[in-house]
C-alpha atoms as a PDB file:
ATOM      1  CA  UNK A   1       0.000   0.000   0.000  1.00  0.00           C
ATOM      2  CA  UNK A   2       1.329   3.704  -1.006  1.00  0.00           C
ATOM      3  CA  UNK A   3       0.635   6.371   1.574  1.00  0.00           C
ATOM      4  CA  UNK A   4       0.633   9.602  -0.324  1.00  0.00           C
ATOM      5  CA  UNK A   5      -0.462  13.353   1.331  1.00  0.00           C
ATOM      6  CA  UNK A   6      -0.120  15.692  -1.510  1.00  0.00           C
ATOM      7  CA  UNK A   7      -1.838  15.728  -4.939  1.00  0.00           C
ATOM      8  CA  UNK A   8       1.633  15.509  -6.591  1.00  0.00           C
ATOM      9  CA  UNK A   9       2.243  11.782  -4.975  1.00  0.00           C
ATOM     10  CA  UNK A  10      -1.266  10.885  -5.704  1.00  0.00           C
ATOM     11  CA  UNK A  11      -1.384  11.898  -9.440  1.00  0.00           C
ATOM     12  CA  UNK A  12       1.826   9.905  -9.470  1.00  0.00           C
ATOM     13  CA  UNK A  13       0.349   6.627  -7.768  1.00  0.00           C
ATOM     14  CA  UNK A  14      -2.589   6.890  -9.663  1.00  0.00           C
ATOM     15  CA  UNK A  15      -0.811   7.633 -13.024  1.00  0.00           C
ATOM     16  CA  UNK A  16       1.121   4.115 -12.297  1.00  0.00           C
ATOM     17  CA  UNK A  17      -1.931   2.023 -11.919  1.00  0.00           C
ATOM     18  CA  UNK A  18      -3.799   3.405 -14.650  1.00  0.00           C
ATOM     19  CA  UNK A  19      -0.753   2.953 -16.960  1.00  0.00           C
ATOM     20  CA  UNK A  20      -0.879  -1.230 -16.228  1.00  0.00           C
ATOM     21  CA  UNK A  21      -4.323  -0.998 -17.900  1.00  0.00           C
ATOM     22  CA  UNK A  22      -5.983  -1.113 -13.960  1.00  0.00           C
ATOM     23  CA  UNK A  23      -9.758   0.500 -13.426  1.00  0.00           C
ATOM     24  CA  UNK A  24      -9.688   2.567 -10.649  1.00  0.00           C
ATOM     25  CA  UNK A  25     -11.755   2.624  -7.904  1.00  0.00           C
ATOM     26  CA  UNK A  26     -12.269   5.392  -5.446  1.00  0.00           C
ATOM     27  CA  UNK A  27     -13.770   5.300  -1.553  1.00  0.00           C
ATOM     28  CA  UNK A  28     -13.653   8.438   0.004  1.00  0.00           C
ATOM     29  CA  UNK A  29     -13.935   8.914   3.529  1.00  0.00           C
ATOM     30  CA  UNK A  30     -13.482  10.964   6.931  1.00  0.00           C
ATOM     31  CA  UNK A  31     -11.645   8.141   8.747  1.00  0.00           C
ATOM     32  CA  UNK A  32     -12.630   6.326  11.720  1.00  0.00           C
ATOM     33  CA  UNK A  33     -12.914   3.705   9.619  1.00  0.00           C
ATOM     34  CA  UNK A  34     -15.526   0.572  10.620  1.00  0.00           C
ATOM     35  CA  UNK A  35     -16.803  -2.023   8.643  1.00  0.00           C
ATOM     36  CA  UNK A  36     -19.329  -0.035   7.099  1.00  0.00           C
ATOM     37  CA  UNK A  37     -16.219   1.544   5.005  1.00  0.00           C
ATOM     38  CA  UNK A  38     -14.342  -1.909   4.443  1.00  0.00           C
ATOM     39  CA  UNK A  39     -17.575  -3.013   2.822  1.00  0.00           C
ATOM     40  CA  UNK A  40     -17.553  -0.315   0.585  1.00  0.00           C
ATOM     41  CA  UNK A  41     -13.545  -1.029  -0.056  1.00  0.00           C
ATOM     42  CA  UNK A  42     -14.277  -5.062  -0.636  1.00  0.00           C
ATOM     43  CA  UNK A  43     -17.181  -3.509  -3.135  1.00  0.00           C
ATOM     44  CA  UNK A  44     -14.516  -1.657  -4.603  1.00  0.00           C
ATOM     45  CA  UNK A  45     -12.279  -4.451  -5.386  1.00  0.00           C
ATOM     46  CA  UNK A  46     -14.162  -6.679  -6.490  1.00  0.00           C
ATOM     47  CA  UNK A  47     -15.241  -4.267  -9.564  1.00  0.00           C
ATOM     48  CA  UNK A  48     -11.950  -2.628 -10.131  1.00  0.00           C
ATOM     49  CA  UNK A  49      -7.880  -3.401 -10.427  1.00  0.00           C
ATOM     50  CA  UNK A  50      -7.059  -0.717  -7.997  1.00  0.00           C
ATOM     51  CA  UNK A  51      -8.404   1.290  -4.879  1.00  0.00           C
ATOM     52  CA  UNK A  52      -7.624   4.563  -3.996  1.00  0.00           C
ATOM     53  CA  UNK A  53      -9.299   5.355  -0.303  1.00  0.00           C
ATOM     54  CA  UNK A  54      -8.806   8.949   0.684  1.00  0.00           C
ATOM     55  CA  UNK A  55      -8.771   9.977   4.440  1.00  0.00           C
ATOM     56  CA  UNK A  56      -9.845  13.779   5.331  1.00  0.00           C
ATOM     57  CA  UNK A  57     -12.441  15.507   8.019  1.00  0.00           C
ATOM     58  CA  UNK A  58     -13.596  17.927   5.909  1.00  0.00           C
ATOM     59  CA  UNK A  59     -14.508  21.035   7.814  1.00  0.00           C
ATOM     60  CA  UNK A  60     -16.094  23.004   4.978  1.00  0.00           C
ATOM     61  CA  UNK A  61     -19.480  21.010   5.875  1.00  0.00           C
ATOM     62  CA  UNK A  62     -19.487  20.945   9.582  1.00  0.00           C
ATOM     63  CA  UNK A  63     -21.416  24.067  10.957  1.00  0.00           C
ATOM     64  CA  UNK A  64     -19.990  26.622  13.869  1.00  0.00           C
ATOM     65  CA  UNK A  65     -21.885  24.198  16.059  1.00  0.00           C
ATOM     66  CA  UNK A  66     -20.953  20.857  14.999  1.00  0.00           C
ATOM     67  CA  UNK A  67     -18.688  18.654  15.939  1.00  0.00           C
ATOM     68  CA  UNK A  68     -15.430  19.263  13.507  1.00  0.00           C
ATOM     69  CA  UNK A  69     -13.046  19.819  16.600  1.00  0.00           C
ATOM     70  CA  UNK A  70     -14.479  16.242  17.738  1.00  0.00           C
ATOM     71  CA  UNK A  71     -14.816  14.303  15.129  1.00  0.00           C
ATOM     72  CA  UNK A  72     -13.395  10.439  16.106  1.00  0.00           C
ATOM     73  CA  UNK A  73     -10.225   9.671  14.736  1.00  0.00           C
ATOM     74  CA  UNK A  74      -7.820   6.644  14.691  1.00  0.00           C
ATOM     75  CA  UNK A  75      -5.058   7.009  11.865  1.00  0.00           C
ATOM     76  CA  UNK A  76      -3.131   4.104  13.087  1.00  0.00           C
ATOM     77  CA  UNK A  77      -6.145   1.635  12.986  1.00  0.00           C
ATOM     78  CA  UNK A  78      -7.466   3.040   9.955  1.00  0.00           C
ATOM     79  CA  UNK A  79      -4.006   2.643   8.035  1.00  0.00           C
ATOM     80  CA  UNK A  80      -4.184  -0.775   9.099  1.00  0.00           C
ATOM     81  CA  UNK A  81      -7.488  -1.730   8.032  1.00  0.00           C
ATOM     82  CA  UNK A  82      -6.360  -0.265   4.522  1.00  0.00           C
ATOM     83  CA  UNK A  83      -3.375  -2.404   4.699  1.00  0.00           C
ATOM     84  CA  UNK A  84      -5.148  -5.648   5.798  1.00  0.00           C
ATOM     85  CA  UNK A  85      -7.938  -4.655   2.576  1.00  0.00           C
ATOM     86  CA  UNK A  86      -5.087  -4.654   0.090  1.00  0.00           C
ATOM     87  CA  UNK A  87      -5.641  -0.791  -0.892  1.00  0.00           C
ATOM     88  CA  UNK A  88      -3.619   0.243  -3.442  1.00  0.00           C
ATOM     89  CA  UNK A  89      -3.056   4.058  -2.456  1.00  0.00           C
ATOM     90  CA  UNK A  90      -4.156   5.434   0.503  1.00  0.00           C
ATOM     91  CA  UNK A  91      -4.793   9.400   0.529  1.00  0.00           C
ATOM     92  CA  UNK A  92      -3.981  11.529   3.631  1.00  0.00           C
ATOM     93  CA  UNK A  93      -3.653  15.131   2.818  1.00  0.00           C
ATOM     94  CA  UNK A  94      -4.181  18.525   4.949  1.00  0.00           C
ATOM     95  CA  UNK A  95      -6.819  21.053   5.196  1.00  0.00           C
ATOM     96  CA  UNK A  96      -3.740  23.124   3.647  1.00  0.00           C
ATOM     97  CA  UNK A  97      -3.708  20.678   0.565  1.00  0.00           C
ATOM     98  CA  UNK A  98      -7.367  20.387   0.034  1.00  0.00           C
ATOM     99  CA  UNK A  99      -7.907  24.252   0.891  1.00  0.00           C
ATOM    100  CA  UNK A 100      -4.827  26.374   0.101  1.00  0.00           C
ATOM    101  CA  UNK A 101      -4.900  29.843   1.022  1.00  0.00           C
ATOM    102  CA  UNK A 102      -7.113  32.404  -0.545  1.00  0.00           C
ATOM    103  CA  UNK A 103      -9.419  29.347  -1.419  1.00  0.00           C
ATOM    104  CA  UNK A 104     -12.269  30.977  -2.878  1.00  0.00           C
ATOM    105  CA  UNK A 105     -13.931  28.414  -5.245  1.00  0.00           C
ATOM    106  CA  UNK A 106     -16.694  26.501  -4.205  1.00  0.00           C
ATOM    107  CA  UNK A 107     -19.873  24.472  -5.632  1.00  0.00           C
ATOM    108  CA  UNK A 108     -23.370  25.051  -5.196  1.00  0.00           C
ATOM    109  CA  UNK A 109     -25.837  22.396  -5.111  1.00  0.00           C
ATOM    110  CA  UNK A 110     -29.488  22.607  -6.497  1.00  0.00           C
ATOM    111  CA  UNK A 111     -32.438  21.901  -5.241  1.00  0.00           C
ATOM    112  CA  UNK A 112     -31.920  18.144  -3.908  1.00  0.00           C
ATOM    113  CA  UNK A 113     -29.877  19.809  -1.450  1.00  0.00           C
ATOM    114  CA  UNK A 114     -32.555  21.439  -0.092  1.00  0.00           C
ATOM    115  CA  UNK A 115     -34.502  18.779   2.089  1.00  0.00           C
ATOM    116  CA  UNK A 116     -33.975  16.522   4.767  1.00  0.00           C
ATOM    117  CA  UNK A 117     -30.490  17.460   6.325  1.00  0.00           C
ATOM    118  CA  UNK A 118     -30.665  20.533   4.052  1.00  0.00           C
ATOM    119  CA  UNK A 119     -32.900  21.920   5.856  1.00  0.00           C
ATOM    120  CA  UNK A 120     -30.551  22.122   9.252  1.00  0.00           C
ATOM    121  CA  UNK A 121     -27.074  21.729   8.330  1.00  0.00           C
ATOM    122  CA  UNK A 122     -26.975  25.076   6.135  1.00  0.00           C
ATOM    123  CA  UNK A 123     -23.950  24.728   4.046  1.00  0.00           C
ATOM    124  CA  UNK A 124     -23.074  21.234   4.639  1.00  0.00           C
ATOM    125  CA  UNK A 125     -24.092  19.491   1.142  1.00  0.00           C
ATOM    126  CA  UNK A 126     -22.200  22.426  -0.343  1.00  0.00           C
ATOM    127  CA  UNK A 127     -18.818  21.553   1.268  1.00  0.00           C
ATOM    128  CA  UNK A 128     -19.545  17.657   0.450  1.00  0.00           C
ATOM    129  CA  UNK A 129     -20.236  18.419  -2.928  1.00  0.00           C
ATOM    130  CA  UNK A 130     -16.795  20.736  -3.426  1.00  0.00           C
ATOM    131  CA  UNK A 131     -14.794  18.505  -1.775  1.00  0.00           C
ATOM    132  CA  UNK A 132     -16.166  15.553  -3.395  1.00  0.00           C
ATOM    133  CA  UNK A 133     -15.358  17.649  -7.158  1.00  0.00           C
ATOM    134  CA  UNK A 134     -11.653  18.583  -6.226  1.00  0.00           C
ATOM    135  CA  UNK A 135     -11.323  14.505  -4.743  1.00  0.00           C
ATOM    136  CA  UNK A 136     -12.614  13.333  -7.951  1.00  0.00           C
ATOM    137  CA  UNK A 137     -10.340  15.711 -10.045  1.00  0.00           C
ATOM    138  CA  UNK A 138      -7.276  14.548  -8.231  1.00  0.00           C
ATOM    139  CA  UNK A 139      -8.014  10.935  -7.970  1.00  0.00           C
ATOM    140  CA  UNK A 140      -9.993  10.893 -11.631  1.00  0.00           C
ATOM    141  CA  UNK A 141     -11.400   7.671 -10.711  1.00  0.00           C
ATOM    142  CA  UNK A 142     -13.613   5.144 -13.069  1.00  0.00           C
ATOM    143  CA  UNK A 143     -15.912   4.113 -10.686  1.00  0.00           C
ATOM    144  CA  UNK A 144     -16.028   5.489  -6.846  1.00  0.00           C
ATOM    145  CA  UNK A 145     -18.141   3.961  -3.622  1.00  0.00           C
ATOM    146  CA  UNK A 146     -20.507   5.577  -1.434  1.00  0.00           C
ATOM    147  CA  UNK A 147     -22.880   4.115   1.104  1.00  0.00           C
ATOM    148  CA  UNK A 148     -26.381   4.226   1.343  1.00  0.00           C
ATOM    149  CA  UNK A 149     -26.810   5.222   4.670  1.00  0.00           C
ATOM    150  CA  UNK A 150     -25.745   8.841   3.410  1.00  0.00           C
ATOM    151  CA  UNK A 151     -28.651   8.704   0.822  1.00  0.00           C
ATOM    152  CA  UNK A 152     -29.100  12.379   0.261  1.00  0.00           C
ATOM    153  CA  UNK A 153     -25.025  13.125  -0.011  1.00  0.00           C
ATOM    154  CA  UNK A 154     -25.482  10.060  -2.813  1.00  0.00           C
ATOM    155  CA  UNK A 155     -28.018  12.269  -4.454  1.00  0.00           C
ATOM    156  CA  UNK A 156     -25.947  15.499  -4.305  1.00  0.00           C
ATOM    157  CA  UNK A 157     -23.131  13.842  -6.041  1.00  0.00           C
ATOM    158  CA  UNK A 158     -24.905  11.690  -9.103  1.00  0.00           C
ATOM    159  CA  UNK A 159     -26.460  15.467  -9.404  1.00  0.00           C
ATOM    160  CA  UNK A 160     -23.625  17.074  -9.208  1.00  0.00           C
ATOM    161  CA  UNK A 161     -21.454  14.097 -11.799  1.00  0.00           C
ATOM    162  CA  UNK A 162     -24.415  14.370 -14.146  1.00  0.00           C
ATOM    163  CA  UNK A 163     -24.952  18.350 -14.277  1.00  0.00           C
ATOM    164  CA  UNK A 164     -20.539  18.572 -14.320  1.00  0.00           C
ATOM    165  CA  UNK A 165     -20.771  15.581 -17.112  1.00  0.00           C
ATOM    166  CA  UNK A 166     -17.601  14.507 -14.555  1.00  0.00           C
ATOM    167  CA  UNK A 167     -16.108  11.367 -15.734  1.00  0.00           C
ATOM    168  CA  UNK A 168     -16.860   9.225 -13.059  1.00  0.00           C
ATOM    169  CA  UNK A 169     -19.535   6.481 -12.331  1.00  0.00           C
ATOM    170  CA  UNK A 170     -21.317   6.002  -9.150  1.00  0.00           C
ATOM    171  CA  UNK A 171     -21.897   2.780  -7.062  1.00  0.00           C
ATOM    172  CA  UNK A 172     -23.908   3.350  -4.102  1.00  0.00           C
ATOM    173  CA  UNK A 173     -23.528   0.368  -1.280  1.00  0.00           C
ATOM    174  CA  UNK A 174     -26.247  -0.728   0.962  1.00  0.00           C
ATOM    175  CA  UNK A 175     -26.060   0.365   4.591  1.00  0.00           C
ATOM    176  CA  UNK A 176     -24.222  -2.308   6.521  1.00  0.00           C
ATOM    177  CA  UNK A 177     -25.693  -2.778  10.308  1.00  0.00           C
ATOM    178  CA  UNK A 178     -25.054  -4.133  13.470  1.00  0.00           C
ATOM    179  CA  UNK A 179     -26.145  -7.014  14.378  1.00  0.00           C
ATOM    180  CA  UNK A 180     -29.162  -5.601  16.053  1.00  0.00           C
ATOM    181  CA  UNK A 181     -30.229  -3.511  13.277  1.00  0.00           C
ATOM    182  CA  UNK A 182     -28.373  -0.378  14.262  1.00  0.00           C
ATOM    183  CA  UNK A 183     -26.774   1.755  11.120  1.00  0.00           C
ATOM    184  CA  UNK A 184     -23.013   1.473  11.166  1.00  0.00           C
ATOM    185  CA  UNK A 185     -21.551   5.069  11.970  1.00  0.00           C
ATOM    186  CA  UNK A 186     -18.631   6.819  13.060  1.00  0.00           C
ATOM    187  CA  UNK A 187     -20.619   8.550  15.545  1.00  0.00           C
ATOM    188  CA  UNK A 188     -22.038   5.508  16.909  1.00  0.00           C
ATOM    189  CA  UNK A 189     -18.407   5.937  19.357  1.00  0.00           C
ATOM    190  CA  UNK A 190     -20.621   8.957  20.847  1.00  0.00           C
ATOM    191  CA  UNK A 191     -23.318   7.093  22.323  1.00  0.00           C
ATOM    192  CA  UNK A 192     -23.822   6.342  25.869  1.00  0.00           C
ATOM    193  CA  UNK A 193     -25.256   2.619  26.902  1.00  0.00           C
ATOM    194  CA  UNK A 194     -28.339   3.715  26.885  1.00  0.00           C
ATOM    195  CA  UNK A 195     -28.545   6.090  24.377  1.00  0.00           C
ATOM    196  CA  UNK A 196     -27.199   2.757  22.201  1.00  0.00           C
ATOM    197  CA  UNK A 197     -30.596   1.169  23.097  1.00  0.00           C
ATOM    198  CA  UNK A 198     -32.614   3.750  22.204  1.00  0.00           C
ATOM    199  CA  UNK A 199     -30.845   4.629  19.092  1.00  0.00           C
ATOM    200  CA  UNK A 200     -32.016   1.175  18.143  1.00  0.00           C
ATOM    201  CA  UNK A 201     -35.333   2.595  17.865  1.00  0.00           C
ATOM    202  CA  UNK A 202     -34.400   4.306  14.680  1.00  0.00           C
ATOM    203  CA  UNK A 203     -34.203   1.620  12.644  1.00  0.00           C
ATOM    204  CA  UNK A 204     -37.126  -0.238  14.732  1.00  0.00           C
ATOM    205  CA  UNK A 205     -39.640   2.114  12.848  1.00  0.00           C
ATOM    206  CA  UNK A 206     -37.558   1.920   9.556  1.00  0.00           C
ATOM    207  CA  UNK A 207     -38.285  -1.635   9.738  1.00  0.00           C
ATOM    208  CA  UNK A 208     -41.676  -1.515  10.511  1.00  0.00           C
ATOM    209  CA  UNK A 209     -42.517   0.579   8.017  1.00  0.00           C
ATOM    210  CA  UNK A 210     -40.380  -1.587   5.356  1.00  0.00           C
ATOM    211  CA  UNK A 211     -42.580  -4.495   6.873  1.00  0.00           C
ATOM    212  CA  UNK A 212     -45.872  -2.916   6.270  1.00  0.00           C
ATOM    213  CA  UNK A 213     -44.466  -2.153   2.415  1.00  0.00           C
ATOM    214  CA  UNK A 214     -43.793  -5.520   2.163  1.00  0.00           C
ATOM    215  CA  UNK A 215     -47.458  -6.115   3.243  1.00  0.00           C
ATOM    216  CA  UNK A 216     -48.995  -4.129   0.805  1.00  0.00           C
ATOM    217  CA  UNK A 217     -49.278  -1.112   2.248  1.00  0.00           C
ATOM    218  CA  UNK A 218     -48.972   1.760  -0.073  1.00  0.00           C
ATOM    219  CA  UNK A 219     -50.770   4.740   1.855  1.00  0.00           C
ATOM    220  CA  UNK A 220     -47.798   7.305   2.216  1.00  0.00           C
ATOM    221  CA  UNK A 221     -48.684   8.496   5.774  1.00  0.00           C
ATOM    222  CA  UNK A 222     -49.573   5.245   6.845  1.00  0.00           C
ATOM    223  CA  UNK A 223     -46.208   4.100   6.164  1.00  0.00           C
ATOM    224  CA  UNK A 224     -45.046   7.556   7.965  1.00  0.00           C
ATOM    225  CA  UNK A 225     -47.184   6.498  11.246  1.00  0.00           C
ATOM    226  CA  UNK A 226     -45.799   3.406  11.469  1.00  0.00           C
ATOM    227  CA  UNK A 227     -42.592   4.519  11.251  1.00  0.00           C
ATOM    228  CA  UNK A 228     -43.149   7.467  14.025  1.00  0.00           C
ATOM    229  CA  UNK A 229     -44.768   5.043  16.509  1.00  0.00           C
ATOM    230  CA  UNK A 230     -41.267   3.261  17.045  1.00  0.00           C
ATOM    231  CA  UNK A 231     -39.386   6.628  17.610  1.00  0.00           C
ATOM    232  CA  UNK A 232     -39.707   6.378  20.760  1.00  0.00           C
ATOM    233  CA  UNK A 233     -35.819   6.656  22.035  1.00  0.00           C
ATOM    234  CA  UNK A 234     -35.143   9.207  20.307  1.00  0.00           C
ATOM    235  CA  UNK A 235     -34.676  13.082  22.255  1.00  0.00           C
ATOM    236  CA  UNK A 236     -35.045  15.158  19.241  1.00  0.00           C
ATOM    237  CA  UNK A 237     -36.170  14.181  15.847  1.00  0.00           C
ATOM    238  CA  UNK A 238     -35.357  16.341  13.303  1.00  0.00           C
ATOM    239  CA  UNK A 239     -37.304  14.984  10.369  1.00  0.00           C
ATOM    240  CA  UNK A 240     -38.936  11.650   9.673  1.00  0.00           C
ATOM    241  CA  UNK A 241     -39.812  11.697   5.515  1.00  0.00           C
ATOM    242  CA  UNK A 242     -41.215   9.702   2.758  1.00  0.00           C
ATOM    243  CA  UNK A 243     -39.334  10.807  -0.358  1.00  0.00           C
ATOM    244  CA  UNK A 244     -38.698   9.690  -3.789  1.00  0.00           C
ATOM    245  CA  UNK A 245     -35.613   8.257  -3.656  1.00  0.00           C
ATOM    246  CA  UNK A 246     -33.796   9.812  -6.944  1.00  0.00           C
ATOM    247  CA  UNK A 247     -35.352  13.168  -6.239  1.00  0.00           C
ATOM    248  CA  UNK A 248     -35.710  13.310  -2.572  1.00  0.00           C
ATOM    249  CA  UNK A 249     -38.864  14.801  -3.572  1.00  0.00           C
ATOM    250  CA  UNK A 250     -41.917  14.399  -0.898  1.00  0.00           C
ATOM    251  CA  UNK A 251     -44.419  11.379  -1.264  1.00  0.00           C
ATOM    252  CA  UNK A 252     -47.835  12.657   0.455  1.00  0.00           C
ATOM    253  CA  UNK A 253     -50.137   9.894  -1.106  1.00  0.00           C
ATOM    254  CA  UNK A 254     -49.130   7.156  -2.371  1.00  0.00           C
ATOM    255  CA  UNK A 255     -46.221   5.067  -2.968  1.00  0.00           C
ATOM    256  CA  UNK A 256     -46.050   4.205  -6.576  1.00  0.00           C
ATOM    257  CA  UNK A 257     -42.227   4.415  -7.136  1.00  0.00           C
ATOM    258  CA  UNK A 258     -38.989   3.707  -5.799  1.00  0.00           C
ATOM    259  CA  UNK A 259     -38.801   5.559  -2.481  1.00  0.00           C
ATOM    260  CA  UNK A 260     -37.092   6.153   0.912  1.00  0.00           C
ATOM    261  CA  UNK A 261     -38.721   6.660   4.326  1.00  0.00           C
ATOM    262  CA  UNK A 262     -35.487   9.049   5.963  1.00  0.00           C
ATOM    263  CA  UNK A 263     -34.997   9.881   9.478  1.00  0.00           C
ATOM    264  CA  UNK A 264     -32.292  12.264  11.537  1.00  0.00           C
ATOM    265  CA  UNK A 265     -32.561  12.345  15.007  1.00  0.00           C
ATOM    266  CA  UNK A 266     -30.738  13.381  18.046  1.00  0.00           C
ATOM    267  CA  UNK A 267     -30.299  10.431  21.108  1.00  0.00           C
ATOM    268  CA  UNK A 268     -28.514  12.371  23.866  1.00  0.00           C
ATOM    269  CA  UNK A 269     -26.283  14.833  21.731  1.00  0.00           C
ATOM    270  CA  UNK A 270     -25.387  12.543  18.429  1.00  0.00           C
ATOM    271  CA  UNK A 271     -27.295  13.261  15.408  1.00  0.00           C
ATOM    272  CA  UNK A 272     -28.262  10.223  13.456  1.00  0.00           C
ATOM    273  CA  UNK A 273     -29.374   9.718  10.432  1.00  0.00           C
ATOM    274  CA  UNK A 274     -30.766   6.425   8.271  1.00  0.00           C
ATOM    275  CA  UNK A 275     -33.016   5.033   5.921  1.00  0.00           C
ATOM    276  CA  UNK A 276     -34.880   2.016   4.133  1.00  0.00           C
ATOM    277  CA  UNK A 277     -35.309   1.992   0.462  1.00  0.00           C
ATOM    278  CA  UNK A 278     -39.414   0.745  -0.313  1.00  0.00           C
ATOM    279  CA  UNK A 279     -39.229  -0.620  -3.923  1.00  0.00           C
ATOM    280  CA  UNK A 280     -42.788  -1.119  -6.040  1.00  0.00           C
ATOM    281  CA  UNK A 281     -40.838  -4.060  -7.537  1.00  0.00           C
ATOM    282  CA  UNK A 282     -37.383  -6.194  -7.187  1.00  0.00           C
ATOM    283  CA  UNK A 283     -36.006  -4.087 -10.595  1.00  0.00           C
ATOM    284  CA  UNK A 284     -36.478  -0.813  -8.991  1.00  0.00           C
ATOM    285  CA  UNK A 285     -34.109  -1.751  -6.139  1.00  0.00           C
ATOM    286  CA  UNK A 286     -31.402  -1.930  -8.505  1.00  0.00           C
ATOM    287  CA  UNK A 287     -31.504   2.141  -9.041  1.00  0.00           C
ATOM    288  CA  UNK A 288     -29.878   2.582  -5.685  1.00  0.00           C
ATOM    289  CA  UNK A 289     -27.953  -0.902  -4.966  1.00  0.00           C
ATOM    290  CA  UNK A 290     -24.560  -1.688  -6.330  1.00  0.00           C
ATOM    291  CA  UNK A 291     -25.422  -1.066 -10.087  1.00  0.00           C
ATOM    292  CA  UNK A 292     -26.469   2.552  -9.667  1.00  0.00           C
ATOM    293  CA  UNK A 293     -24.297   4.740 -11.510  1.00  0.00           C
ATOM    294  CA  UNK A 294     -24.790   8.059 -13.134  1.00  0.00           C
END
């Protein structure tokens, strides 16, 4: 595995890989690394002949009162996971590199930026999508990995590749949980004991509405209530939503497309955030599993 920190070594690295005929695959990341990101790095090599995984807390989408100066970290484990995964080159630059002085360029997303987490993280899908751009321009991958969990930072970028025509496909990789149903995060670390139990409650209602879907039900705030009625650990819930799941678009009757019930929530002073995709039929599922691409 090649540790680079500056574009210069990466374009290098990458330059090497691509010139033994090798597809290159891309996972970025903020580090922390669980096994959420090593599925998206197995997903990665199993479609391409190299991986690039890039490493960087990005604090041009944390707000004033998030937790940037926070944010989990563990280098040394996370350069060993990379190592035990067989990554090719593994990315590790500085604010400095990724945001030089007098940085002044930045990208705007539309409107699919708007809802859900748009609506209280001002700013945020802005910073993902510019410092998703200047990864992609460095790295100029084939083919990079993103999970589902993040569904609406999925949307923002196959927007943003698509309105850029950016030469890069997208794969998006199906949240990977604990064993108890809980959504694999970084900021899981956060949680109290008991604030781990009642996180659980998150994906309780995702599931029950997913079971009444798979039941028949199609009635959009049906779906919604069932959802609600197992939020029940949560201390703040920021939005619970039934949304088209290309669009992010609201679905207030019924469900007659491939769609996502999201939720964000606060248990004790993490925000999480997750979602289950509802899918009229098997095909649809494919839009969002590990053939989506822009």
């Amino acid at each position: 595995m090649r540790v680079v920190h500056n574009v210069a070594e990466l374009r290098i690295a990458v330059k090497a890989l691509r010139e033994e005929g090798l597809r290159i695959g891309f996972v970025p990341t903020m580090g922390f690394l669980h096994e959420g990101h090593a599925s998206l790095i197995r997903q990665c090599k199993s479609r391409c002949g190299a991986t690039v995984v890039s490493i960087f807390v990005n604090p041009t989408q944390f707000g004033p009162a998030e937790d940037l100066s926070s944010y989990p970290s563990d280098l040394e484990a996370d350069q060993s996971l990379c190592l035990k995964l067989d990554v090719n080159v593994l990315f590790l630059p500085t604010a400095a590199e990724m945001y030089p002085s007098n940085f002044q360029t930045f990208i705007e997303p539309g409107q699919v930026a708007e809802p859900l987490c748009g609506k209280f993280r001002p700013g945020h899908f802005r910073g993902v999508a510019t410092v998703v751009a200047k990864l992609f321009n460095m790295v100029q991958p084939d083919l990079a990995f993103f999970g589902q969990k993040d569904l609406q930072q999925t949307a923002v970028i196959k927007r943003m590749v698509k309105d850029l025509n950016l030469p890069v496909d997208i794969a998006v990789v199906p949240t990977l949980r604990e064993h108890d149903g809980l959504a694999l995060s970084s900021r899981n670390v956060y949680l109290s004991p008991d604030e781990r139990k009642r996180a659980l409650s998150i994906s309780l209602g995702l599931f029950a509405a997913e079971t009444a879907f798979k039941a028949g039900e199609r009635n959009a705030s049906d779906l919604l209530a069932r959802a609600n009625e197992c939020l029940w650990g949560v201390d703040q819930l920021q939005y619970c939503e039934l949304v088209d799941a290309q669009s992010l678009e609201p679905l207030v009757h019924q469900v007659d497309r491939t769609a996502a019930i999201c939720v964000a929530a606060f248990v004790g002073s993490t925000r999480l955030i997750d979602n289950i995709i509802l899918s009229p039929n098997a095909e649809a599922s494919g839009l969002l599993g590990l053939g989506a691409s822009t």
